[in-house]
N, C-alpha and C. Protein backbone atom coordinates (compact mmCIF):
# COMPACT_ATOMS: atom_id res chain seq x y z
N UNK A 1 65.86 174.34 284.69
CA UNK A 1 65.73 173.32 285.73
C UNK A 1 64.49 173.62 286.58
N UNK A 2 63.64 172.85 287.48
CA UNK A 2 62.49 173.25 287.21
C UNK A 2 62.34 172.35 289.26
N UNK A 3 62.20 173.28 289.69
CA UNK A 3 61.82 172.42 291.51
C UNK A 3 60.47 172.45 292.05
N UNK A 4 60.53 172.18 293.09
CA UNK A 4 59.06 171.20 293.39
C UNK A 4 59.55 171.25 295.14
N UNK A 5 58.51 171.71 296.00
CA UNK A 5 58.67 170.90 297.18
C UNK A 5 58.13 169.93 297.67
N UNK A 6 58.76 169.07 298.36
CA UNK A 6 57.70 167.93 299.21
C UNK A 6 58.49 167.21 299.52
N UNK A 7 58.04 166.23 300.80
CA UNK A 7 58.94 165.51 301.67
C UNK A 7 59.63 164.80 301.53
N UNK A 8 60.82 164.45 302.05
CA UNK A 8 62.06 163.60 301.44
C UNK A 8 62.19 162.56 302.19
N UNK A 9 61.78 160.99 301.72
CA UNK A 9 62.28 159.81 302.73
C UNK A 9 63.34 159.81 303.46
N UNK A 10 64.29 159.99 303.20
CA UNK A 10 65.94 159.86 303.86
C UNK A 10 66.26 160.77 304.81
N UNK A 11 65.74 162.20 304.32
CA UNK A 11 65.90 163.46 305.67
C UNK A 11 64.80 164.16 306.19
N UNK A 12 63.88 163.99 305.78
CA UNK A 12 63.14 164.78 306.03
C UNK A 12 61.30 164.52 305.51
N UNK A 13 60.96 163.45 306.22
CA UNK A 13 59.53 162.80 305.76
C UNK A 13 58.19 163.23 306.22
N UNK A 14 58.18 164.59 307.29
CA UNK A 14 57.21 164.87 307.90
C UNK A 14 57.43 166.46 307.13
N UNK A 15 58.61 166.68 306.72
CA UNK A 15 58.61 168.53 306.00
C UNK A 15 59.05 168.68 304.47
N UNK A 16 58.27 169.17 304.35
CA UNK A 16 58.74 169.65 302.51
C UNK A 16 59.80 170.28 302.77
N UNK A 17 60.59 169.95 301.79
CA UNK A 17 61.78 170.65 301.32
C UNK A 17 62.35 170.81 299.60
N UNK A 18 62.72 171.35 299.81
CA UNK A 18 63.24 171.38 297.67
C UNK A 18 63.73 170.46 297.43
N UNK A 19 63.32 170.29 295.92
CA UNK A 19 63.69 169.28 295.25
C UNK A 19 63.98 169.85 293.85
N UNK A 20 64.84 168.91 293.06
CA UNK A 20 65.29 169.20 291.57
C UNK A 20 64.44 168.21 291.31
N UNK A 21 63.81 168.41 289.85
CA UNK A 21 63.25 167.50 289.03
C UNK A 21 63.89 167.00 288.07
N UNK A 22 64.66 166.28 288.00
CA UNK A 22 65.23 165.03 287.24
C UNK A 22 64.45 164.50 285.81
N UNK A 23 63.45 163.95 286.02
CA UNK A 23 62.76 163.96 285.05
C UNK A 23 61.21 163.33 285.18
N UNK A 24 60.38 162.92 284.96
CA UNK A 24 59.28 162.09 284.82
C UNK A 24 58.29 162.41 284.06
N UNK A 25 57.21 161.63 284.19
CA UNK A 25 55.62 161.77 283.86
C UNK A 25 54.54 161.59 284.47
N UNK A 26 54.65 159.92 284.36
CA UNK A 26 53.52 159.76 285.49
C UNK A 26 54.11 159.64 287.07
N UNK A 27 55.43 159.03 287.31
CA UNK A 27 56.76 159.62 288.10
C UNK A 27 57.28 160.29 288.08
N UNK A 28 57.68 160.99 288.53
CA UNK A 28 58.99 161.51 288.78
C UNK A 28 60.36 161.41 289.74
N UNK A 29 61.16 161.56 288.82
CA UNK A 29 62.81 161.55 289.91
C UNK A 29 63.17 162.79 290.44
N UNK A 30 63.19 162.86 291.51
CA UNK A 30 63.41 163.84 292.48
C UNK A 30 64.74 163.20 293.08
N UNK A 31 65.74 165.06 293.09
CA UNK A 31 66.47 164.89 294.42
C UNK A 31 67.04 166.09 295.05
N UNK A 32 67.04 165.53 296.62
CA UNK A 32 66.57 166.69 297.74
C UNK A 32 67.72 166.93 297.23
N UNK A 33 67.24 168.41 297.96
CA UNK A 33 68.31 169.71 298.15
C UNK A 33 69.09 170.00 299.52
N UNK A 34 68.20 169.19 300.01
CA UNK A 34 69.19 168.85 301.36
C UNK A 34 70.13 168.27 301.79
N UNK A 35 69.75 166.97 301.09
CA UNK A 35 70.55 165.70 301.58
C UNK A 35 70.84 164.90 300.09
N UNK A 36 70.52 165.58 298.88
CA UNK A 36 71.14 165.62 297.56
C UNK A 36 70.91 163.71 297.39
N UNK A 37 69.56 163.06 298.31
CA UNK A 37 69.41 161.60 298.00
C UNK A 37 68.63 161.89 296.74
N UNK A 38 68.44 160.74 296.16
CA UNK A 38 66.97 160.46 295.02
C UNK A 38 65.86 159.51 295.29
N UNK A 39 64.59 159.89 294.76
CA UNK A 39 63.81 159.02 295.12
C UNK A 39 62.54 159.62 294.37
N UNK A 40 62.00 158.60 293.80
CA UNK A 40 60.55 159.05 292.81
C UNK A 40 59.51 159.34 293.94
N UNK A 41 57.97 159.84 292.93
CA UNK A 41 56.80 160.53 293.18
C UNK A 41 56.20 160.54 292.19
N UNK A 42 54.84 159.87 293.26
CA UNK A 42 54.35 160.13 291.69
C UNK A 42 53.44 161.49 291.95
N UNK A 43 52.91 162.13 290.71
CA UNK A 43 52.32 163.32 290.24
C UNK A 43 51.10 163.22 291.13
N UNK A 44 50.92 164.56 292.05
CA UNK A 44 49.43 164.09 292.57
C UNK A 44 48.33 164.44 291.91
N UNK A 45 46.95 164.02 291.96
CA UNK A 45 45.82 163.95 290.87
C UNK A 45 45.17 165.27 291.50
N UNK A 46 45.71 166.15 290.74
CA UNK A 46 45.36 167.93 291.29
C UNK A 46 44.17 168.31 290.60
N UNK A 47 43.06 169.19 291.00
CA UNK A 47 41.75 169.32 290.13
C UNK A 47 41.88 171.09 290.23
N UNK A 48 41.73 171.77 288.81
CA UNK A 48 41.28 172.92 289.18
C UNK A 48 40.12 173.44 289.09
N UNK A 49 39.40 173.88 290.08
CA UNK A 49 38.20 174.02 290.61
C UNK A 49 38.15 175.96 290.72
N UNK A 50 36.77 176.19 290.24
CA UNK A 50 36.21 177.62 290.25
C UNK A 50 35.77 177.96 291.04
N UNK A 51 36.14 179.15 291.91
CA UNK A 51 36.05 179.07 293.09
C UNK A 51 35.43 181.10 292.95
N UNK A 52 34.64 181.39 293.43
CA UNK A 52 33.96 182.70 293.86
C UNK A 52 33.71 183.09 295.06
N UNK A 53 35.16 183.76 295.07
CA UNK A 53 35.38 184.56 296.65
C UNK A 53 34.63 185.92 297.25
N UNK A 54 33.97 186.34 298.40
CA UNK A 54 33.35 187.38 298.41
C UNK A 54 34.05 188.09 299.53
N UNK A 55 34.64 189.38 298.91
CA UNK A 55 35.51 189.92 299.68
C UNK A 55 34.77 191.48 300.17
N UNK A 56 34.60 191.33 301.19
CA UNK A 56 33.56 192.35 301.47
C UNK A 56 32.40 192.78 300.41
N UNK A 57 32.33 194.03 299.42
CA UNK A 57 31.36 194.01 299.03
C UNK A 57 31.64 193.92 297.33
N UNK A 58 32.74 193.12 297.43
CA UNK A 58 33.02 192.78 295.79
C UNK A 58 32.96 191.56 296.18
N UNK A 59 32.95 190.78 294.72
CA UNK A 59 33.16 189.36 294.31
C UNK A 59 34.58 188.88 293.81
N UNK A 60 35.22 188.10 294.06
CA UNK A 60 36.81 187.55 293.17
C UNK A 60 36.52 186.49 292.51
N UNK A 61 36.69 186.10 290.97
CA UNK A 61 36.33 184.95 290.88
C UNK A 61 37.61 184.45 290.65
N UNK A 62 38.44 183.45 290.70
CA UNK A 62 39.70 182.64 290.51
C UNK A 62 39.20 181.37 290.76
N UNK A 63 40.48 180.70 290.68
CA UNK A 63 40.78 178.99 290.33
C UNK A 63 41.56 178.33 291.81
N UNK A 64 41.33 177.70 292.10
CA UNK A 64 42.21 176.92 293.46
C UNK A 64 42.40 175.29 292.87
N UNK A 65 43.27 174.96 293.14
CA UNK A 65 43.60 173.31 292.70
C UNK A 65 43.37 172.60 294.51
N UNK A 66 42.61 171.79 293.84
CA UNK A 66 42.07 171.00 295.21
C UNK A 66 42.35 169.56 294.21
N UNK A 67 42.09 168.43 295.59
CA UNK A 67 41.75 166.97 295.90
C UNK A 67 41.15 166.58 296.62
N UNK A 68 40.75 165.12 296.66
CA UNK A 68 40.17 164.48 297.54
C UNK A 68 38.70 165.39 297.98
N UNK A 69 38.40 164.73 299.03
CA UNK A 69 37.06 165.52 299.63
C UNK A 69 36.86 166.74 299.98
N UNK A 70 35.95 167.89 299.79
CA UNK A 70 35.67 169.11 300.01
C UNK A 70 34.42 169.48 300.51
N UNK A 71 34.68 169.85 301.59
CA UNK A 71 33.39 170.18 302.81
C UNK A 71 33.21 171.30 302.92
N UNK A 72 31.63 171.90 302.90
CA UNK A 72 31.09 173.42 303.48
C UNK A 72 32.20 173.75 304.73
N UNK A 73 32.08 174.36 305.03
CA UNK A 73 33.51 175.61 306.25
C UNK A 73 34.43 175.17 306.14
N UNK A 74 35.00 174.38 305.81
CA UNK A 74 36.43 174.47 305.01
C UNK A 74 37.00 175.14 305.07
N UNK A 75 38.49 175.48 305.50
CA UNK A 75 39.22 176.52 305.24
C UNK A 75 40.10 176.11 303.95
N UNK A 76 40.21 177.26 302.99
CA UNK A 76 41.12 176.50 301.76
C UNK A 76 42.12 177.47 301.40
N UNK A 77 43.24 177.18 300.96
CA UNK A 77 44.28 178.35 300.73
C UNK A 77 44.28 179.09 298.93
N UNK A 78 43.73 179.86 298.96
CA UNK A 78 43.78 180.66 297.61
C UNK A 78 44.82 181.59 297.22
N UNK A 79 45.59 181.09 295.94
CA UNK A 79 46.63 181.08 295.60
C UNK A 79 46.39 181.79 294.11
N UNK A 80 46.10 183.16 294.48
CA UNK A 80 45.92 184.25 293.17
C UNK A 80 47.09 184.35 292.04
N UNK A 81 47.09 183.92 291.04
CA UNK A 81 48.22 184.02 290.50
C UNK A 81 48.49 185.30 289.37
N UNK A 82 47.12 186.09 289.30
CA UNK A 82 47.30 187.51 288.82
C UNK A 82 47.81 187.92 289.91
N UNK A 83 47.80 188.38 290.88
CA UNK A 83 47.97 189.33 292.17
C UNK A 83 49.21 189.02 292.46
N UNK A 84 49.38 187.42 293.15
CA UNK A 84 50.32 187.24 293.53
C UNK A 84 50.55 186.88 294.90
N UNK A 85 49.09 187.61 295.70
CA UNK A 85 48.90 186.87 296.58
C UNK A 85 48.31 185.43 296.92
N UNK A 86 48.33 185.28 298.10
CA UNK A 86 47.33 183.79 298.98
C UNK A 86 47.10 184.27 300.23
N UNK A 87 45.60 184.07 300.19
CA UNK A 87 44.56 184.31 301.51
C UNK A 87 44.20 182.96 301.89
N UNK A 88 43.81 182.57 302.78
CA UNK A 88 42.53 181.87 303.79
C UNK A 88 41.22 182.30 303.18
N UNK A 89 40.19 181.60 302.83
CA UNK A 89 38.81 181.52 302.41
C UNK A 89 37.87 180.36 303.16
N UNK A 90 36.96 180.49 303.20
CA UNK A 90 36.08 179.63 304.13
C UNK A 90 35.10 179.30 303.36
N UNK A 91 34.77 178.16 302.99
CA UNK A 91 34.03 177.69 302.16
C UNK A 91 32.03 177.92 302.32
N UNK A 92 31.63 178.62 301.67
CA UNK A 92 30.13 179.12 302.29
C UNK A 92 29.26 178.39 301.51
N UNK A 93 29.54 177.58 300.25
CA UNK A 93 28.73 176.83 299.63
C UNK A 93 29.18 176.00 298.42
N UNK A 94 28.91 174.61 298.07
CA UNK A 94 29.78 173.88 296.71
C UNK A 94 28.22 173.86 295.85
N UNK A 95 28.81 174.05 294.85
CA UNK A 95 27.80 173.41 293.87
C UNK A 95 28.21 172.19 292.71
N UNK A 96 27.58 171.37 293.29
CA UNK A 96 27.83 170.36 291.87
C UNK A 96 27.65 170.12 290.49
N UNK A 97 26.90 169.15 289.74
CA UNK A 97 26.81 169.48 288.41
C UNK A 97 25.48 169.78 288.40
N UNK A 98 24.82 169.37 289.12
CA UNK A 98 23.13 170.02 289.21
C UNK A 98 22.60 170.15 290.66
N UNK A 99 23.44 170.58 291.54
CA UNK A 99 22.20 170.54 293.03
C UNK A 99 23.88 171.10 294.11
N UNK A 100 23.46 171.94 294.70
CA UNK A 100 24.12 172.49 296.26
C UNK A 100 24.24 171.02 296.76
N UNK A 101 25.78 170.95 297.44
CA UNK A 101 26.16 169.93 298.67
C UNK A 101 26.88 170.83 299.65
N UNK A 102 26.88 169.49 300.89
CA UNK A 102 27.78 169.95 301.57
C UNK A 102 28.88 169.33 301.64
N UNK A 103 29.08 168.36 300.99
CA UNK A 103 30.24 167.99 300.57
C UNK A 103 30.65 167.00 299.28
N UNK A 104 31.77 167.27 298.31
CA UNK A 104 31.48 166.60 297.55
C UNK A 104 33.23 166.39 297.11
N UNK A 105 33.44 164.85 296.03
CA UNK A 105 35.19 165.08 295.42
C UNK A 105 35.39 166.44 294.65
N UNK A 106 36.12 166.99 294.43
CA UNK A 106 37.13 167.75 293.51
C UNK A 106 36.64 167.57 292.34
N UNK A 107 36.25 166.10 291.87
CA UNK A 107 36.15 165.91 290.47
C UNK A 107 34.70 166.23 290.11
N UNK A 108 33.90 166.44 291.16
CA UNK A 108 32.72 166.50 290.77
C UNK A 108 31.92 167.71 291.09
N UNK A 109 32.87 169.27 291.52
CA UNK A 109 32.34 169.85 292.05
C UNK A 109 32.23 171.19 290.89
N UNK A 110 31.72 171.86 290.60
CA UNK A 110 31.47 173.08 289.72
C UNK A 110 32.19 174.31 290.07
N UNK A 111 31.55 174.75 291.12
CA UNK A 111 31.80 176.39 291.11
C UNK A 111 31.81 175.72 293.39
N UNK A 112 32.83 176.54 293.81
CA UNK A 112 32.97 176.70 295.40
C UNK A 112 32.14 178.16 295.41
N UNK A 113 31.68 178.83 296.60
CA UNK A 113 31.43 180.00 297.05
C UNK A 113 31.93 180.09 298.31
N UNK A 114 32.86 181.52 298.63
CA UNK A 114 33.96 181.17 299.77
C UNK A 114 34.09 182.61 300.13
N UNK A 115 34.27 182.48 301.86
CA UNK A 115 34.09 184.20 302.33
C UNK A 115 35.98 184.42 302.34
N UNK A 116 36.10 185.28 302.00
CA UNK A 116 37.62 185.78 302.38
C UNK A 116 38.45 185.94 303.52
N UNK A 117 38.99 185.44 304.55
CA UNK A 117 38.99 185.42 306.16
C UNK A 117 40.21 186.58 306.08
N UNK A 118 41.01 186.69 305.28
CA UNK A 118 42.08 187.51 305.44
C UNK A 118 43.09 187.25 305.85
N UNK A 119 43.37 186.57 306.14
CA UNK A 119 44.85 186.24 307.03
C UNK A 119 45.35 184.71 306.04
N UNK A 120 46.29 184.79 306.91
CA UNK A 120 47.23 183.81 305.68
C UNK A 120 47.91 182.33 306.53
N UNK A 121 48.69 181.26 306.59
CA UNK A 121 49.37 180.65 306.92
C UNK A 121 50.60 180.24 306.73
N UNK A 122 51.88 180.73 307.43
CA UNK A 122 53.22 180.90 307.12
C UNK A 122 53.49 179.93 307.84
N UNK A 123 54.15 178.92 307.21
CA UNK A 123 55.06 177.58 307.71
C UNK A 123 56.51 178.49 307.51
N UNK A 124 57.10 177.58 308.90
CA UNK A 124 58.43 177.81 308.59
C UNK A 124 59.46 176.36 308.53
N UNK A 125 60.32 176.65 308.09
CA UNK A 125 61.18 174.99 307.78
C UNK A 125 62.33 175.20 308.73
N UNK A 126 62.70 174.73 310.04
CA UNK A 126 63.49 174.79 310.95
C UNK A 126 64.31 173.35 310.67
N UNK A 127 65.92 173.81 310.44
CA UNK A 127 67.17 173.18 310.08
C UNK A 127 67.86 172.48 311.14
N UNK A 128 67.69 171.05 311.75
CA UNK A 128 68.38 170.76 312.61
C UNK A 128 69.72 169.77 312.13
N UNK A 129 70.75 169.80 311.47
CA UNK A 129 71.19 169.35 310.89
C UNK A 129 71.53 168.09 309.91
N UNK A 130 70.71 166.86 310.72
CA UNK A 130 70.17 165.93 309.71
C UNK A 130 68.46 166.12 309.60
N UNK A 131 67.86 166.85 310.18
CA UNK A 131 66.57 166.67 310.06
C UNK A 131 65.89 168.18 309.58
N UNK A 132 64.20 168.23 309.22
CA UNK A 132 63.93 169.76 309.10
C UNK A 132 62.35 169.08 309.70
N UNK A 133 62.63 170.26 310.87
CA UNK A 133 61.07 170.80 311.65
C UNK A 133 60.29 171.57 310.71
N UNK A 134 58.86 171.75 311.03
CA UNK A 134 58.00 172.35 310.48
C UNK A 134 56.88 172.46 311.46
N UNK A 135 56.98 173.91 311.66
CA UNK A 135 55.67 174.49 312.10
C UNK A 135 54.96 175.76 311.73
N UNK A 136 53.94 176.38 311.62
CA UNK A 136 53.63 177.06 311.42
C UNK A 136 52.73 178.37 312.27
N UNK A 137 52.55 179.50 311.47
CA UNK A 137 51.40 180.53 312.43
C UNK A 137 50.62 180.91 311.53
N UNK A 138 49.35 181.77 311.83
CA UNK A 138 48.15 182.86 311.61
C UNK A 138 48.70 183.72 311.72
N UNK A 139 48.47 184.67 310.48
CA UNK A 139 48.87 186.08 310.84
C UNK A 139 47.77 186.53 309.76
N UNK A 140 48.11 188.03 310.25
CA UNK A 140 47.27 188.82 309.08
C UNK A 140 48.15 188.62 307.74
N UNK A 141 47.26 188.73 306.38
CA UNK A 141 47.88 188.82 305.45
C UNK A 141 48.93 189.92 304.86
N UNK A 142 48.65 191.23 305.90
CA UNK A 142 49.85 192.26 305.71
C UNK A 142 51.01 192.32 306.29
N UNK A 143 51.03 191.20 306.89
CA UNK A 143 51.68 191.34 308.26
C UNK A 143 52.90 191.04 308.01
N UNK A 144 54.19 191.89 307.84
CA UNK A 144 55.88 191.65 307.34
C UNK A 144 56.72 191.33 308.13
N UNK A 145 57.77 190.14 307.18
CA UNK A 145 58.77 189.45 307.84
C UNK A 145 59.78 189.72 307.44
N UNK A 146 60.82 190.02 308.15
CA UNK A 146 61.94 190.78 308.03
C UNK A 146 63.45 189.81 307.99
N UNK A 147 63.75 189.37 306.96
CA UNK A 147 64.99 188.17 306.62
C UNK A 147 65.92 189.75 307.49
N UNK A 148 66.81 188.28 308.72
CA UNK A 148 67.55 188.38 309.55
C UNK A 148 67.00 189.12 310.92
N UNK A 149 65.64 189.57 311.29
CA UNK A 149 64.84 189.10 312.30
C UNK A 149 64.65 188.23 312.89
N UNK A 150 64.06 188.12 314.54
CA UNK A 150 63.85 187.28 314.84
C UNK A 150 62.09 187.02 315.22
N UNK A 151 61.75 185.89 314.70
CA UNK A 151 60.39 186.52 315.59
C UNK A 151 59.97 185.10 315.96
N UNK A 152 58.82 185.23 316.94
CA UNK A 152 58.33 184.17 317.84
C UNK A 152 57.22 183.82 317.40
N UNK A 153 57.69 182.05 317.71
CA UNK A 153 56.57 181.03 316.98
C UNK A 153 56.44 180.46 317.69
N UNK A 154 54.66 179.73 318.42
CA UNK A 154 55.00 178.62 319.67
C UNK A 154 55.42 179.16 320.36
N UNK A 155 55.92 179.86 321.26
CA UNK A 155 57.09 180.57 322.55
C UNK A 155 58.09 180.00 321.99
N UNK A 156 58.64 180.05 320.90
CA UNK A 156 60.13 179.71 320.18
C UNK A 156 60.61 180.72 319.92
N UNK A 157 62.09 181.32 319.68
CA UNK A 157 62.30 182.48 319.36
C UNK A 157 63.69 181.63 318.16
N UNK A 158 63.12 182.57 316.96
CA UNK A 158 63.57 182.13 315.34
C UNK A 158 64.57 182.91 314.43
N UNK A 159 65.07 182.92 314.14
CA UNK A 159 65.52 183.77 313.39
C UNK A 159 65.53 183.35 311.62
N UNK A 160 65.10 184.60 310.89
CA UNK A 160 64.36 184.44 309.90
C UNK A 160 65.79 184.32 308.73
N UNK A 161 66.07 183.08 308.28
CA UNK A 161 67.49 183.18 307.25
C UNK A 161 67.31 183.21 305.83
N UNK A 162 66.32 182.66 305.57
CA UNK A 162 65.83 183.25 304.00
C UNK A 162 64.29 182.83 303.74
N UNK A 163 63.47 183.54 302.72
CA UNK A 163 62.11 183.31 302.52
C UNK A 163 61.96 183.26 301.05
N UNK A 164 61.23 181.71 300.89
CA UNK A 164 60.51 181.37 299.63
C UNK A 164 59.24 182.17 299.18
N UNK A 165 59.43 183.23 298.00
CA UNK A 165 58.11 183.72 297.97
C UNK A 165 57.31 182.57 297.04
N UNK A 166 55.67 183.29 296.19
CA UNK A 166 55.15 182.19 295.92
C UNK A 166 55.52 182.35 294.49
N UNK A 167 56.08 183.13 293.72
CA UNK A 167 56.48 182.48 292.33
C UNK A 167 57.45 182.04 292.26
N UNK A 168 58.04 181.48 293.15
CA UNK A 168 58.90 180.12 292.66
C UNK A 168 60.39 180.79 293.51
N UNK A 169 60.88 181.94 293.56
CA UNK A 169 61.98 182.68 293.89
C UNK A 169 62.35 182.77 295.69
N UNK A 170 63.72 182.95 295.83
CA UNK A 170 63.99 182.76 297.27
C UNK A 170 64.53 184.38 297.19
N UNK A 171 64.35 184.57 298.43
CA UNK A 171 65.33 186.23 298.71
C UNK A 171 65.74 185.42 300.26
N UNK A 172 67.22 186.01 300.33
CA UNK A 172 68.16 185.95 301.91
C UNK A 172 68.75 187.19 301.81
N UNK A 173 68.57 188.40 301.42
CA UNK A 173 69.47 189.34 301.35
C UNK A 173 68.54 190.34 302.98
N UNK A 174 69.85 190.28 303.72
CA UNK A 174 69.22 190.61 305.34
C UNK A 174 68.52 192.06 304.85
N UNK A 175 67.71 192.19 305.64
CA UNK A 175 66.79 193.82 305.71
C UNK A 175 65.38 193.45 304.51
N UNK A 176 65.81 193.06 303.71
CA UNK A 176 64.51 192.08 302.80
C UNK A 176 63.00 191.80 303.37
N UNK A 177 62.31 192.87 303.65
CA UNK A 177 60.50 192.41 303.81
C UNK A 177 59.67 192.04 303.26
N UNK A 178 58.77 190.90 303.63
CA UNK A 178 58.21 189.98 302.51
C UNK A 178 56.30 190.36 303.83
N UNK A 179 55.28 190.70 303.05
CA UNK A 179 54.46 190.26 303.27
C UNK A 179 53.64 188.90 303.40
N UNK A 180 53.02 188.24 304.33
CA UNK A 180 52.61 187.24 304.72
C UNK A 180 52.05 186.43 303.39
N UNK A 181 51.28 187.35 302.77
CA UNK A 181 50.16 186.85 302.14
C UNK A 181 51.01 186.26 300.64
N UNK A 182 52.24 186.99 300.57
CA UNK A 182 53.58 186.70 299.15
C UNK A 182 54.35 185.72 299.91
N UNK A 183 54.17 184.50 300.95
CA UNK A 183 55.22 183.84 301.59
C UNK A 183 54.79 182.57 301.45
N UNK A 184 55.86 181.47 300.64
CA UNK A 184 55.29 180.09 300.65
C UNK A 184 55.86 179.46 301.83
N UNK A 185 57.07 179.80 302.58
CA UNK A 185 58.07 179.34 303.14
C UNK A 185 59.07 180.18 303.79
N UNK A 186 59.15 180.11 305.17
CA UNK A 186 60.50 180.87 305.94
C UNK A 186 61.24 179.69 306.39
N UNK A 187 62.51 180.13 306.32
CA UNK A 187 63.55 179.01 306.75
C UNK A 187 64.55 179.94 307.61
N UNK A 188 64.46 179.33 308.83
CA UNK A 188 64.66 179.94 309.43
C UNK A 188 65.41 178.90 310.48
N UNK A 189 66.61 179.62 311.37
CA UNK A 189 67.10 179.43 312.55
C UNK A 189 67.03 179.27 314.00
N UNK A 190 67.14 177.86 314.97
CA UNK A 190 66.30 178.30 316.23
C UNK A 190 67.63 178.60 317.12
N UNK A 191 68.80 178.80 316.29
CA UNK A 191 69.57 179.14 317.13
C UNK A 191 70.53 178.10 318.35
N UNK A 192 69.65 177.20 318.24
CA UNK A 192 70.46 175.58 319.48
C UNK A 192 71.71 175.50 318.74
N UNK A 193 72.66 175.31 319.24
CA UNK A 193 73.84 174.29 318.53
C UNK A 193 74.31 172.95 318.75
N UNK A 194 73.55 172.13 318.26
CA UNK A 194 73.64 170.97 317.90
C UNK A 194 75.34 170.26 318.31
N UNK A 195 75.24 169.40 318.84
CA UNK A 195 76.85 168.75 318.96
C UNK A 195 76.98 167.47 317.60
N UNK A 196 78.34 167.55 316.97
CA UNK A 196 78.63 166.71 316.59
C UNK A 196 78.19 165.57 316.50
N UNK A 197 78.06 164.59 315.34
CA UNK A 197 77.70 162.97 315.69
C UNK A 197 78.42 162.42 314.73
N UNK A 198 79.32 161.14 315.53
CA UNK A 198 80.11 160.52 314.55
C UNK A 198 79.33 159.01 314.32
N UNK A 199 79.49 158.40 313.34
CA UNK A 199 78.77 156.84 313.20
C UNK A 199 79.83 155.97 313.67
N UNK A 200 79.11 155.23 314.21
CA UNK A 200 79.70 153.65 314.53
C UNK A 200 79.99 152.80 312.88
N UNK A 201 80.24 151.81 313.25
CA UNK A 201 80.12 150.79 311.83
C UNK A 201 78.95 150.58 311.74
N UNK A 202 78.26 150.04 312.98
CA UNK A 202 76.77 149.47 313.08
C UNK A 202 75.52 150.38 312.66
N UNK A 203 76.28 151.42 312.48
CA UNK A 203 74.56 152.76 312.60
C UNK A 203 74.92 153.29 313.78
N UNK A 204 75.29 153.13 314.90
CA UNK A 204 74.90 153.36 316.49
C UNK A 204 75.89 154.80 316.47
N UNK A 205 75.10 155.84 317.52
CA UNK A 205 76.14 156.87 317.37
C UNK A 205 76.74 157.39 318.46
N UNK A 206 77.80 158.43 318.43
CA UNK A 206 78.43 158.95 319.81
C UNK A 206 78.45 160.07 319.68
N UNK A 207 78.41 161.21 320.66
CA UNK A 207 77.94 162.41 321.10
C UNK A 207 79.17 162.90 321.54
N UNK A 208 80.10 163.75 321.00
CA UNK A 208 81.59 163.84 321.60
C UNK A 208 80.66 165.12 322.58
N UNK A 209 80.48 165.59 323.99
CA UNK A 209 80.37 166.01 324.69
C UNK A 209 81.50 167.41 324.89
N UNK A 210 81.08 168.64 325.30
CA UNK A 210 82.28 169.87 326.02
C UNK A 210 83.28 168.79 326.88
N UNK A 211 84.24 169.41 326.96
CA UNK A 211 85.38 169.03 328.24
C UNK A 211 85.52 167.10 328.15
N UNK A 212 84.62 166.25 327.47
CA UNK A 212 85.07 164.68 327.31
C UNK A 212 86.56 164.33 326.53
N UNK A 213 86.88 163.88 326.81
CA UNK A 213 88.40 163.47 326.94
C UNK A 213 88.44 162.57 325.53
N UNK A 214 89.37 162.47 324.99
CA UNK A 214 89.48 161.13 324.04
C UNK A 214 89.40 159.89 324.16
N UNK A 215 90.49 159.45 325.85
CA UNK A 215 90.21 158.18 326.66
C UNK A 215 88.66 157.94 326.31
N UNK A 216 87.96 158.94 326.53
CA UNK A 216 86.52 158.28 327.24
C UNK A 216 85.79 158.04 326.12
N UNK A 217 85.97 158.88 324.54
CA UNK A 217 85.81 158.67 323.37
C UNK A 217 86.01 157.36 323.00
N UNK A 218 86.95 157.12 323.20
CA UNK A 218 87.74 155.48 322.60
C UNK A 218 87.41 154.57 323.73
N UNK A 219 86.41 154.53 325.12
CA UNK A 219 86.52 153.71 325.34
C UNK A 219 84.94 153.53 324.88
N UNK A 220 84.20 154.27 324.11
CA UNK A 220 83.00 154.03 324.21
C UNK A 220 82.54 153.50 322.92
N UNK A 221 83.30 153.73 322.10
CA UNK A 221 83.83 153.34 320.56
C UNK A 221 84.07 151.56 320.64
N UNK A 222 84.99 151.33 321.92
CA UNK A 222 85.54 150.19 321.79
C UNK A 222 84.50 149.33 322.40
N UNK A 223 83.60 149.64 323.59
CA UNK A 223 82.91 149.19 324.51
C UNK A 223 81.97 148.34 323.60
């Protein structure tokens, strides 16, 4: 069985979340793992592009899958798949099929030249019961996260409940340290507790409140 993340119309349209792949080609049927709806996608038009990283006083050469437009300083996420890691790279020069730009499509670009910045970008997927937040930080690429920790994002304080590394695998087993630079995804806890919501017939909803009475339930139901 074979998953995929990316955003879900029904729960969740601003954050990736897992998905099963059902089946497709130039579509596909997807359905969340959240909210277990379905709903197609189509395949996005991914380019893999040669990319020559200069990491202090060596060279890396690897592959990055890009789209759309690609601009000199650029920051781009390189996604080593010998290693295993993903760094931040900064784009220092494109070359096309015959002449240096500073900017050019995916489809038309040759070889990138890109400085290594070191540090990484860890999104986390915050669970509010019909919905999932997404925000993220900068960190160094060594920098370890500790499933069932808490640590601070934004002046938010999180607690870390399981982490997607990048070949495809989840670990939640508490005490579990994952380096930054091996992290596609933390999902994690902000700790609020959410109250109850029951539906109306109409869509419209009610908030059963601490210490609210049933009277006041049923009269707001009836109102």
């Amino acid at each position: 069985m074979e998953y995929i993340e990316t955003t879900c119309p029904s729960c969740s349209p601003d954050t990736e979340v897992n998905h099963i792949i059902l089946k497709g080609r130039k579509e596909e049927l997807l359905q969340c793992q959240e909210c277990k709806s379905v709903h197609k996608e189509k395949k996005p038009q991914n380019l893999l592009v040669r990319v020559i990283v200069s990491k202090g006083k060596e060279s890396v050469h690897t592959r990055a899958v890009l789209s759309g437009i690609i601009r000199k300083d650029d920051e781009i996420l390189i996604d080593d798949e010998t290693t295993g890691e993903a760094y931040l790279v900064k784009i220092t020069s494109i070359e096309g099929k015959d002449k240096r730009l500073d900017e050019a499509n995916a489809d038309v670009i040759k070889t990138i030249w890109a400085r290594a910045i070191d540090e990484a970008i860890v999104k986390f997927a915050i669970s509010h019961r019909e919905t999932t937040e997404s925000v993220s930080m900068r960190v160094p690429g060594d920098r370890e996260f500790v499933i069932g920790d808490k640590v601070e994002v934004n002046n938010r304080k999180l607690k870390i409940v399981r982490i997607k590394i990048r070949d495809g695998g989840f670990k939640s087993r508490k005490g579990v340290s994952i380096k930054a630079k091996y992290i596609k995804r933390i999902y994690a806890d902000s700790g609020i507790k959410e109250p109850k919501r029951f539906s109306r017939a109409k869509g419209e909803r009610v908030v059963i409140k601490k210490r609210e009475s049933l009277w006041s339930l049923r009269s707001k139901v009836t109102s």
